[in-house]
PDB file of N, CA and C in Angstrom:
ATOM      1  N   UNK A   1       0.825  -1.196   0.000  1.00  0.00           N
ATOM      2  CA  UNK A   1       0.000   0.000   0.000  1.00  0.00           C
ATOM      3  C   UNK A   1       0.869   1.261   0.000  1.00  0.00           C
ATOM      4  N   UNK A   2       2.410   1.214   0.758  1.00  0.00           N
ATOM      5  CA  UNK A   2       3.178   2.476   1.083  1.00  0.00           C
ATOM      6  C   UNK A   2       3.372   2.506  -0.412  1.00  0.00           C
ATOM      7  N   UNK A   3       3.863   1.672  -1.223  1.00  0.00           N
ATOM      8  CA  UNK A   3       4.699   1.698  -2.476  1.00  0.00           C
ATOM      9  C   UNK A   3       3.470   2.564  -3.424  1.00  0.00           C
ATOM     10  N   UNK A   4       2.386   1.893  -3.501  1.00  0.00           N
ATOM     11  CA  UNK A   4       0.868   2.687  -4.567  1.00  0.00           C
ATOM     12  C   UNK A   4       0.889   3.674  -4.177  1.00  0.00           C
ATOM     13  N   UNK A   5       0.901   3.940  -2.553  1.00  0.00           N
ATOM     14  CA  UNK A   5       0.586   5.576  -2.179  1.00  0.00           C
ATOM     15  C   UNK A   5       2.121   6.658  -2.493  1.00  0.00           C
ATOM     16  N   UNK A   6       2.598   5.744  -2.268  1.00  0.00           N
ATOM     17  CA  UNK A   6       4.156   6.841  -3.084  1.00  0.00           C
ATOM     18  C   UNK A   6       4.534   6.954  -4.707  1.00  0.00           C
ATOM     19  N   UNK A   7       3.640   6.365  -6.119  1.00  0.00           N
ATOM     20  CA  UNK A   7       3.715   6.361  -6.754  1.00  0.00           C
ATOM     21  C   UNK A   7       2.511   7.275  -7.354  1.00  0.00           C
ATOM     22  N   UNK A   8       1.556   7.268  -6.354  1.00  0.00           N
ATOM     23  CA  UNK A   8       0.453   7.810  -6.877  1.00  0.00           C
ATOM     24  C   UNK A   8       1.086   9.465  -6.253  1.00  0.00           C
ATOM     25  N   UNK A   9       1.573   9.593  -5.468  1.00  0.00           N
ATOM     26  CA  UNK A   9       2.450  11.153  -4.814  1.00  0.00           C
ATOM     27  C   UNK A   9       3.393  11.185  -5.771  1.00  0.00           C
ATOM     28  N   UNK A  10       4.314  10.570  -6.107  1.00  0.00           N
ATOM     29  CA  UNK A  10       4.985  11.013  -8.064  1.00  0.00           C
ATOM     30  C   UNK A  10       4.826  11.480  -8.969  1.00  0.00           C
ATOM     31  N   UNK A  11       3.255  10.939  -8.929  1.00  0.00           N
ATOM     32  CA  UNK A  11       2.714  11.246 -10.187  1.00  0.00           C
ATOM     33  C   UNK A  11       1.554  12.272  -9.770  1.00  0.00           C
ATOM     34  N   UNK A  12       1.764  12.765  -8.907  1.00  0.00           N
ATOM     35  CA  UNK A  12       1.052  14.189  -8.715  1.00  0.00           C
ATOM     36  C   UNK A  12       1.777  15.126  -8.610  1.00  0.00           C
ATOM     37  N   UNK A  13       3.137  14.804  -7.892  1.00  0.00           N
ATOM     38  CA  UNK A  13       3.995  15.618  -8.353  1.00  0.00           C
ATOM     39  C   UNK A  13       3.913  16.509  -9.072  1.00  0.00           C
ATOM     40  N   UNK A  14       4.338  15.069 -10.202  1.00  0.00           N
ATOM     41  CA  UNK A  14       4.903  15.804 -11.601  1.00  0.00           C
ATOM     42  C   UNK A  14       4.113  16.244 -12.363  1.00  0.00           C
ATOM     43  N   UNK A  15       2.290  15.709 -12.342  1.00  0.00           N
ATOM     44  CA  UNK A  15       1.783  16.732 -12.906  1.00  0.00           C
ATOM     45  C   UNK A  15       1.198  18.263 -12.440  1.00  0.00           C
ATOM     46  N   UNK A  16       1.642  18.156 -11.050  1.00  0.00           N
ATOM     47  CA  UNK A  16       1.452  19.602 -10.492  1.00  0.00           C
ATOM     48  C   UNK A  16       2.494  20.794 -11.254  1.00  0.00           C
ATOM     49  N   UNK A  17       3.762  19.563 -11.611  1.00  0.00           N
ATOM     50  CA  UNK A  17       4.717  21.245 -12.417  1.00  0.00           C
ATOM     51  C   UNK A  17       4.418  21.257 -13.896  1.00  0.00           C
ATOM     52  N   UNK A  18       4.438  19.600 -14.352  1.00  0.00           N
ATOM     53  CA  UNK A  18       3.234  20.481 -15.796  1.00  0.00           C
ATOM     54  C   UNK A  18       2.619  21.465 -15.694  1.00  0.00           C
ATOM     55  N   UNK A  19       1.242  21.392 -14.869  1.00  0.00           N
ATOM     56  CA  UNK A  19       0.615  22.437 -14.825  1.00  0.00           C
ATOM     57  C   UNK A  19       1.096  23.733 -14.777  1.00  0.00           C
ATOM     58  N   UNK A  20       1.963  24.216 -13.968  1.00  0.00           N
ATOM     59  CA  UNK A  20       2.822  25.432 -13.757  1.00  0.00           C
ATOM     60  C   UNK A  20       3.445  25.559 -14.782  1.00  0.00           C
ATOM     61  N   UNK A  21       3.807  25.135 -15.600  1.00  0.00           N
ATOM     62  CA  UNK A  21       4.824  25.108 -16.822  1.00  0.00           C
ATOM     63  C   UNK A  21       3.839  25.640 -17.654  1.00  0.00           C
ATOM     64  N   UNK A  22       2.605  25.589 -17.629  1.00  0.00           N
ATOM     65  CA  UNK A  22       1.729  25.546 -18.861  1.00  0.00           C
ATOM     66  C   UNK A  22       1.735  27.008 -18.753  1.00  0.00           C
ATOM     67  N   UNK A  23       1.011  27.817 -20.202  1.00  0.00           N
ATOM     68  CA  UNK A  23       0.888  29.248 -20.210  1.00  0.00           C
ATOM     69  C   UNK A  23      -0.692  29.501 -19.811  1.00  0.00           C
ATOM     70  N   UNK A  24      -1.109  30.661 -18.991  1.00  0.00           N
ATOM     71  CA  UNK A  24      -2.260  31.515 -17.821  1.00  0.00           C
ATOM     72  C   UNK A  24      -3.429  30.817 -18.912  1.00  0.00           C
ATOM     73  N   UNK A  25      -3.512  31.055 -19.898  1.00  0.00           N
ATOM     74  CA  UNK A  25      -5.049  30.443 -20.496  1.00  0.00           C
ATOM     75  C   UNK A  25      -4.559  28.977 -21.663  1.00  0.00           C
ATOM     76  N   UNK A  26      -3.488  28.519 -21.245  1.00  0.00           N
ATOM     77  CA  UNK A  26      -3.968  27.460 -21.988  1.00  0.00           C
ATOM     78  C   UNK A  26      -5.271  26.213 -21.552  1.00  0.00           C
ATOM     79  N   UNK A  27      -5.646  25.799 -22.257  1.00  0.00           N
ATOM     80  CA  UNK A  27      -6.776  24.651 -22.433  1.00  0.00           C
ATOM     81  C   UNK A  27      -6.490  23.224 -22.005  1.00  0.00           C
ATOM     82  N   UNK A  28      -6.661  23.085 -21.082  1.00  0.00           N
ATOM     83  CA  UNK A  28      -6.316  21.755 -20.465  1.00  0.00           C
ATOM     84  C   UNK A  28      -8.058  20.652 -20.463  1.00  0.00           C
ATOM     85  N   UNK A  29      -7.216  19.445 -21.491  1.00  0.00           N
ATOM     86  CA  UNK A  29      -8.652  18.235 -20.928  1.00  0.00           C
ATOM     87  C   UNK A  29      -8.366  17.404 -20.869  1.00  0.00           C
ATOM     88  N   UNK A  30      -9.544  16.675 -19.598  1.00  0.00           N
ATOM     89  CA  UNK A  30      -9.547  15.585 -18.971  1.00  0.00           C
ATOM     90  C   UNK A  30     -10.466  14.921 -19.225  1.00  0.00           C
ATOM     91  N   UNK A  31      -9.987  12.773 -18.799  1.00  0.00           N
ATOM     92  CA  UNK A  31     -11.366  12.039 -19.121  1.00  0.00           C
ATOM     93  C   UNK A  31     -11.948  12.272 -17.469  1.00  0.00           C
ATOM     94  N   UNK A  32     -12.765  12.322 -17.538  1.00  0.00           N
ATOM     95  CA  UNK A  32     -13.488  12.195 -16.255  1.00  0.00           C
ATOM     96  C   UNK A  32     -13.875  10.510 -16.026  1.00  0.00           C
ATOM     97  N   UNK A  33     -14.009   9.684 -17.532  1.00  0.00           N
ATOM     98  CA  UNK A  33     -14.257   8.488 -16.531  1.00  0.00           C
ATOM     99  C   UNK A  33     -13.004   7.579 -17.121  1.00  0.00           C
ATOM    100  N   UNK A  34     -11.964   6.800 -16.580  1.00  0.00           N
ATOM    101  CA  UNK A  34     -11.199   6.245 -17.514  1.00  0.00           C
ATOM    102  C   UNK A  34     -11.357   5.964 -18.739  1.00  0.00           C
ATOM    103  N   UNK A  35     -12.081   4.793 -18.443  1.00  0.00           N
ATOM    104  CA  UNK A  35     -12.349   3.854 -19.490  1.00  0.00           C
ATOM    105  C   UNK A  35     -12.748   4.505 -21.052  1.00  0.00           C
ATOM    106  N   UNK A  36     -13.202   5.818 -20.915  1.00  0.00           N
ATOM    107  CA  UNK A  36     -13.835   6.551 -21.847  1.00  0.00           C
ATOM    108  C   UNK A  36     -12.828   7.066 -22.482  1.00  0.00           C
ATOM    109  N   UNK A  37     -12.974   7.229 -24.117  1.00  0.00           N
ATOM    110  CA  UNK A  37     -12.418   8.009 -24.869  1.00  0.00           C
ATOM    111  C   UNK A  37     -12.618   9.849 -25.169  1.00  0.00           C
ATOM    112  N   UNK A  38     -13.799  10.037 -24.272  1.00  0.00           N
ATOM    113  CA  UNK A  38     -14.311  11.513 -24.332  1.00  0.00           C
ATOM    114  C   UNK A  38     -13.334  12.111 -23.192  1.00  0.00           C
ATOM    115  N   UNK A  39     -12.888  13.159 -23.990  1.00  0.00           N
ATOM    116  CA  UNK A  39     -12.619  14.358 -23.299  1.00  0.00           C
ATOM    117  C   UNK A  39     -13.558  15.527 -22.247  1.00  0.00           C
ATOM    118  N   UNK A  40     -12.962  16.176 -21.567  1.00  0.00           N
ATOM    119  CA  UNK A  40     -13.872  17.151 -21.371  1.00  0.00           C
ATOM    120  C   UNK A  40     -12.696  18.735 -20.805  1.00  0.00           C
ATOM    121  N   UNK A  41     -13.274  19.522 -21.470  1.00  0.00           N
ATOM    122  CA  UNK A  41     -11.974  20.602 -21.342  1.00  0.00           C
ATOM    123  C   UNK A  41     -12.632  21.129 -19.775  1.00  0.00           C
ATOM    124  N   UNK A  42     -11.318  21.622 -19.043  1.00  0.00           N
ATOM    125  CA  UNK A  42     -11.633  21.952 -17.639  1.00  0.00           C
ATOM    126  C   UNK A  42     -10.860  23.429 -17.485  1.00  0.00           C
ATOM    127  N   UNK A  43     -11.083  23.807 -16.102  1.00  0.00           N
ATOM    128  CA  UNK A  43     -10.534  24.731 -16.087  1.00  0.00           C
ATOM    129  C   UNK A  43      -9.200  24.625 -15.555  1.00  0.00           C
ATOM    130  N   UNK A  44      -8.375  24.937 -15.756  1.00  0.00           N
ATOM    131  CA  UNK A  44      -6.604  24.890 -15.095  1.00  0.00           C
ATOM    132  C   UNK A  44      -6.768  24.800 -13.709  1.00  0.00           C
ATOM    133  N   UNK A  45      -7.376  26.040 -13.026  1.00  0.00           N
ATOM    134  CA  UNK A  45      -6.723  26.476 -11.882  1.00  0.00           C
ATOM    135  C   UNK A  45      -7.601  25.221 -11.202  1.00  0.00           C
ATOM    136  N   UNK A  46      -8.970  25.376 -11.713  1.00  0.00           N
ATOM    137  CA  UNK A  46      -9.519  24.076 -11.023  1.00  0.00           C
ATOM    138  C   UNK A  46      -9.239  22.588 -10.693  1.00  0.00           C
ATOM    139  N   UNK A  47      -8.576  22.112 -11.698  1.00  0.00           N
ATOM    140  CA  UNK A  47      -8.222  21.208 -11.595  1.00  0.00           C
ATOM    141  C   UNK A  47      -6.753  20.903 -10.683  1.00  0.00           C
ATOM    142  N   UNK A  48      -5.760  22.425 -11.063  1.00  0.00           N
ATOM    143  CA  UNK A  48      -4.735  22.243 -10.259  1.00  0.00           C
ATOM    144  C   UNK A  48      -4.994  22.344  -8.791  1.00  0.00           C
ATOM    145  N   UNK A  49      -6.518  22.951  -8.355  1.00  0.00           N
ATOM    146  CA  UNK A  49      -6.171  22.678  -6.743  1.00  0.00           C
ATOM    147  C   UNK A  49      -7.309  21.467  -6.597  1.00  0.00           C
ATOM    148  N   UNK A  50      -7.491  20.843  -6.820  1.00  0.00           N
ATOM    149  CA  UNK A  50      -8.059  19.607  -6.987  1.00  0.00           C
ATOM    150  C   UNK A  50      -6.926  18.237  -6.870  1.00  0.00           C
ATOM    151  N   UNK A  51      -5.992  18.692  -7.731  1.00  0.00           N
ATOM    152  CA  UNK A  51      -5.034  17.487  -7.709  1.00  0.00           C
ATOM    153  C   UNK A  51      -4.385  18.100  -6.364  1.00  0.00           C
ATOM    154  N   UNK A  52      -3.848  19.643  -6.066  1.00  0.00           N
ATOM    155  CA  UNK A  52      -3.347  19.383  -5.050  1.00  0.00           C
ATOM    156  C   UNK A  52      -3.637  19.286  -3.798  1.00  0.00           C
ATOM    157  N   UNK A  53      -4.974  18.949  -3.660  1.00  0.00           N
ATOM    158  CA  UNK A  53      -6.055  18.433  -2.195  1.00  0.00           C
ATOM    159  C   UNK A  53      -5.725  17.257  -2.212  1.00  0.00           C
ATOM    160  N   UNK A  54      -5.451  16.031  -3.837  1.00  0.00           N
ATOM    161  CA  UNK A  54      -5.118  14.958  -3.562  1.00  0.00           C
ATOM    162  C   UNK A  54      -4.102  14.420  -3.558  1.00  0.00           C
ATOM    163  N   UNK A  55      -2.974  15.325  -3.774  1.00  0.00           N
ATOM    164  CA  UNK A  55      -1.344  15.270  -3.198  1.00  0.00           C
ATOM    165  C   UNK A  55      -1.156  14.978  -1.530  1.00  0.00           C
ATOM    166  N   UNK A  56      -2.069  16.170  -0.956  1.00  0.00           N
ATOM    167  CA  UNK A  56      -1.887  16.391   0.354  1.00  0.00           C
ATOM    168  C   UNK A  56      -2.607  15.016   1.111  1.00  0.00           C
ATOM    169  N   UNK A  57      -4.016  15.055   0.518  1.00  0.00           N
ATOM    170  CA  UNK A  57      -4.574  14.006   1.049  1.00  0.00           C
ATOM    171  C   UNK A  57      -3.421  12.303   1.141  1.00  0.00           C
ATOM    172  N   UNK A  58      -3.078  11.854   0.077  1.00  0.00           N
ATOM    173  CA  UNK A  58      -2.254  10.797  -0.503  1.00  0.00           C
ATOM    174  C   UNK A  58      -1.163  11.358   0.651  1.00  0.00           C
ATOM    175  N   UNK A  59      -0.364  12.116   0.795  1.00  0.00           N
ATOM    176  CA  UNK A  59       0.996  12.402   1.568  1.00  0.00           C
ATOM    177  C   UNK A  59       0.315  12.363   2.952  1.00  0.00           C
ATOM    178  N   UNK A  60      -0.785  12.581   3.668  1.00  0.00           N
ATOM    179  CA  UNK A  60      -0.869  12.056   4.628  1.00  0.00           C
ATOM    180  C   UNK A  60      -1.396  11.117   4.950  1.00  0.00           C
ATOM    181  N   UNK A  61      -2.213  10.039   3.941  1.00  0.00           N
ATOM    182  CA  UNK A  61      -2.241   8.336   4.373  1.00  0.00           C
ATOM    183  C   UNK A  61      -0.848   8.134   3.999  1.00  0.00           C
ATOM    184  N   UNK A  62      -0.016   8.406   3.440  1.00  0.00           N
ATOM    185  CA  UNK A  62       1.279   7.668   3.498  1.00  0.00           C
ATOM    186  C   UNK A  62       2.192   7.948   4.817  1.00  0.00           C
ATOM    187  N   UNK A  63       2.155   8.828   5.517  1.00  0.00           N
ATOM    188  CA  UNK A  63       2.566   9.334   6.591  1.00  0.00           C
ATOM    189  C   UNK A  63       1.889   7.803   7.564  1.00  0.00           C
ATOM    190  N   UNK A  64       0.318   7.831   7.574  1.00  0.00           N
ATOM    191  CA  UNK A  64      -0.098   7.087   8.657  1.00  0.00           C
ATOM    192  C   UNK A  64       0.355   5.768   8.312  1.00  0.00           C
ATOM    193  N   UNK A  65       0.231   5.380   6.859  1.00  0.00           N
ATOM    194  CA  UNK A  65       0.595   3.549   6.758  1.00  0.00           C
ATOM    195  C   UNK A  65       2.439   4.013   7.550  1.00  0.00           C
ATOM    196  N   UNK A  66       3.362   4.831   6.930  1.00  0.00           N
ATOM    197  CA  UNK A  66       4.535   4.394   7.729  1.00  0.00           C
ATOM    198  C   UNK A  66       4.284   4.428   9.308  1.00  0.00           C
ATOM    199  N   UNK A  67       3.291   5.235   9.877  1.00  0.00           N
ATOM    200  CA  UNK A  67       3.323   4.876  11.582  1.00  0.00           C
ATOM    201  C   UNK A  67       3.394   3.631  11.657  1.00  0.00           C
ATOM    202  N   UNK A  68       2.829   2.887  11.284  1.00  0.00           N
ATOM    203  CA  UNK A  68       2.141   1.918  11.415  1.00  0.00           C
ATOM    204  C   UNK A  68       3.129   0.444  12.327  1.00  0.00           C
TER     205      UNK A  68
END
């Protein structure tokens, strides 16, 4: 579980500095359901504090599985 929850914190990471890298109005889209081939265009900022609620969230169950 430590190893998924530290890979899934990698990969939020790194798309948290994509995001920053990107220019103030570019067009960012997402699938909302995997499996699906549809897009749906979102808003940047939205989505960037979205992923980073689930950076923070993910970095502190990984905190509690190492108490453990």
């Amino acid at each position: 579980m430590a190893e998924a929850l530290s890979n899934k914190i990698h990969e939020l990471d790194i798309l948290l500095d994509e995001f920053s890298s990107l220019r103030p109005n570019a067009v960012v889209y997402t699938k909302r359901v995997p499996s699906s081939n549809i897009l749906f265009m979102e808003n940047k900022d939205v989505l960037k504090a979205t992923k980073s609620k689930e950076l923070a969230e993910a970095k502190d169950k990984l905190a509690g599985v190492q108490d453990l």
